[in-house]
Protein backbone atom coordinates (compact mmCIF):
# COMPACT_ATOMS: atom_id res chain seq x y z
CA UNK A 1 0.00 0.00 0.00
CA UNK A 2 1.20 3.56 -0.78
CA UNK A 3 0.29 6.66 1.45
CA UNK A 4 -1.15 9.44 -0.39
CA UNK A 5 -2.31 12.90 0.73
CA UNK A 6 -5.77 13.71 -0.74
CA UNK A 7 -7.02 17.73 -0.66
CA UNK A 8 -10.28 18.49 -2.06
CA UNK A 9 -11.68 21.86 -2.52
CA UNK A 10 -15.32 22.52 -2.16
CA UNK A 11 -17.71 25.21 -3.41
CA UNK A 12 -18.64 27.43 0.07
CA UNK A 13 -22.00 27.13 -0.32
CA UNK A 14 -22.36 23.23 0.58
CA UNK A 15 -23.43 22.96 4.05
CA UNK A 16 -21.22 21.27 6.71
CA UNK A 17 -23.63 17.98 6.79
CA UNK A 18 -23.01 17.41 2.89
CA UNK A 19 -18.98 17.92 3.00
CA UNK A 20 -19.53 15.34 5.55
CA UNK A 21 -21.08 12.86 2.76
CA UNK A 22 -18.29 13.69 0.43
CA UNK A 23 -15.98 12.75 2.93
CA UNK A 24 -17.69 9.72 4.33
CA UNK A 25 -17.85 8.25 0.63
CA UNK A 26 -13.82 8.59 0.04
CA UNK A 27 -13.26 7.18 3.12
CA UNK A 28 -15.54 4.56 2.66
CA UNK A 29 -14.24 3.92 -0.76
CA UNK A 30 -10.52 4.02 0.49
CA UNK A 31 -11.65 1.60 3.61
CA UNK A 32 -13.55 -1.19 1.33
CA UNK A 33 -10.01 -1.43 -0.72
CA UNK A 34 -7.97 -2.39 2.76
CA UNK A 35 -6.88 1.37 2.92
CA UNK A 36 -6.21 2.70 6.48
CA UNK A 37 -7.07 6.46 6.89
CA UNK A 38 -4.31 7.83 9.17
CA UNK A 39 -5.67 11.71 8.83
CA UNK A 40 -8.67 14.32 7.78
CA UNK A 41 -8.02 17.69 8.36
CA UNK A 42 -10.41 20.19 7.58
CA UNK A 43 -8.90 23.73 6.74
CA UNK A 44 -12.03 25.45 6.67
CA UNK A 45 -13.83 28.12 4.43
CA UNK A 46 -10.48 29.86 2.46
CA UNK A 47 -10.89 32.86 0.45
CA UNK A 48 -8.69 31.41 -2.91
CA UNK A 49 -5.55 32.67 -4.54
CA UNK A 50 -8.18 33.46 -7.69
CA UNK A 51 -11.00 32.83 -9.09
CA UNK A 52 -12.30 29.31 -9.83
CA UNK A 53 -14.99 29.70 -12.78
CA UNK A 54 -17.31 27.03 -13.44
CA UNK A 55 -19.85 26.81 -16.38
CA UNK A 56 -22.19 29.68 -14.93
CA UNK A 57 -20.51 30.23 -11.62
CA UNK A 58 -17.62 32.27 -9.85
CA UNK A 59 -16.01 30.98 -6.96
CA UNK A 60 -13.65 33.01 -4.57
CA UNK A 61 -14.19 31.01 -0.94
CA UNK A 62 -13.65 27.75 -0.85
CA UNK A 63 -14.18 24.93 1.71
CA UNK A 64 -10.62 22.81 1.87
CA UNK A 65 -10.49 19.06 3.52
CA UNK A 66 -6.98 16.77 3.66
CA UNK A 67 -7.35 13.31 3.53
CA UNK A 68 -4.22 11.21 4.27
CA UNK A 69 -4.63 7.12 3.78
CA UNK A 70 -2.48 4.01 2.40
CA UNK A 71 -4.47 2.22 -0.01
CA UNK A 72 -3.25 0.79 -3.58
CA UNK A 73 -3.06 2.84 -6.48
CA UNK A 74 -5.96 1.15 -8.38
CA UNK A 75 -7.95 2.77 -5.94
CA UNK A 76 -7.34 6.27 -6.47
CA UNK A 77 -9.36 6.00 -10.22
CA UNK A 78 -12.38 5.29 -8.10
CA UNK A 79 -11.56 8.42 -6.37
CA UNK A 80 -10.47 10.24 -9.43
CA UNK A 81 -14.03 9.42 -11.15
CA UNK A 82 -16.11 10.07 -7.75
CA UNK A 83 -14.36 13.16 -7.67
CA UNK A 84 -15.30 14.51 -11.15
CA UNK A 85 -18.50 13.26 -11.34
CA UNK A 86 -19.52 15.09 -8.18
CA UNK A 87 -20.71 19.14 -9.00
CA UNK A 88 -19.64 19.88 -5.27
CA UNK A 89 -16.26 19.50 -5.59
CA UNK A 90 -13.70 22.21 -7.72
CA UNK A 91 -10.37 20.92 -7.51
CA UNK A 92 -8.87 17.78 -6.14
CA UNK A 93 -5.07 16.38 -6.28
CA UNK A 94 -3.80 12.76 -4.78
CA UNK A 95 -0.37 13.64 -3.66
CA UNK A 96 1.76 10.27 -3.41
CA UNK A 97 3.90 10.61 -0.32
CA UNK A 98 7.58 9.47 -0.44
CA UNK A 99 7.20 5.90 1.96
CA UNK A 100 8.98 5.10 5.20
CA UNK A 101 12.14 3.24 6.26
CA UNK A 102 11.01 0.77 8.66
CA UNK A 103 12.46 1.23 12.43
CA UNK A 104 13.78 -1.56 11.98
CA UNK A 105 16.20 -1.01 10.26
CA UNK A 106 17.50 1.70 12.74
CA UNK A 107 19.60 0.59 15.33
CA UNK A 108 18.76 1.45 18.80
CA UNK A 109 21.01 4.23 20.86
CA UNK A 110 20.12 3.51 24.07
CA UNK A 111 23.47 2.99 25.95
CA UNK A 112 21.33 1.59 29.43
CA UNK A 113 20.09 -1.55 27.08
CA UNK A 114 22.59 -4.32 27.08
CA UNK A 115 21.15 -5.98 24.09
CA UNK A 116 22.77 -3.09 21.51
CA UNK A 117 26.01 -2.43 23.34
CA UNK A 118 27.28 -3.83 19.90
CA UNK A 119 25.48 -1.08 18.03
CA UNK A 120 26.97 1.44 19.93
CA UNK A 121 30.68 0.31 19.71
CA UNK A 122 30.12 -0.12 15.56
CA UNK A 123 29.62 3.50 15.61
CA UNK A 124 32.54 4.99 18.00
């Protein structure tokens, strides 16, 4: 599984109770995959850098949500055609985040544990 940042920008004038739906139906998409959802963060109404037109509409405020998970990457065209299909939503981007070393492979530094008194003699 990959970790990918998700940010979605909403129109302003979709209540609180309907950004919840958009958000409950990634989510839900990402957890029926085998995803894990390890953040949401919800930046609020933002007035935007410029306009955003849409066919008959200007948009200057903006609601703006992050979405963090690991899922795999077939599941982000799911997303991707949620996404356009839904009028609510402006802009979106799925931002694939660079993965972690595992701790394992990190040698403990702890000079009080006699079990890695040999890790901390390789390095002096």
């Amino acid at each position: 599984m990959v970790l990918y940042d998700f940010l979605m920008i909403v129109k302003s004038s979709v209540p609180k109770n309907q950004l919840g739906d958009i958000l409950r139906r990634t989510g839900t998409r990402v957890l029926d995959a085998g995803g894990v959802i390890t953040d949401v963060t919800s930046y609020g109404t933002r007035t935007l850098a410029y306009e955003f037109k849409a066919p008959g509409e200007k948009h200057f405020e903006a609601h703006t949500v992050q979405m963090s998970f690991n899922c795999a990457p077939v599941v982000l065209e799911n997303l991707k055609h949620d996404m356009r299909t839904d009028e609510r939503v402006l802009r979106w981007i799925a931002v694939k985040d660079r993965a972690l070393k595992p701790l394992k492979n990190f040698p403990a530094r702890d000079p009080r544990n006699p079990l890695n008194a040999a890790a901390m003699t390789k390095d002096a």
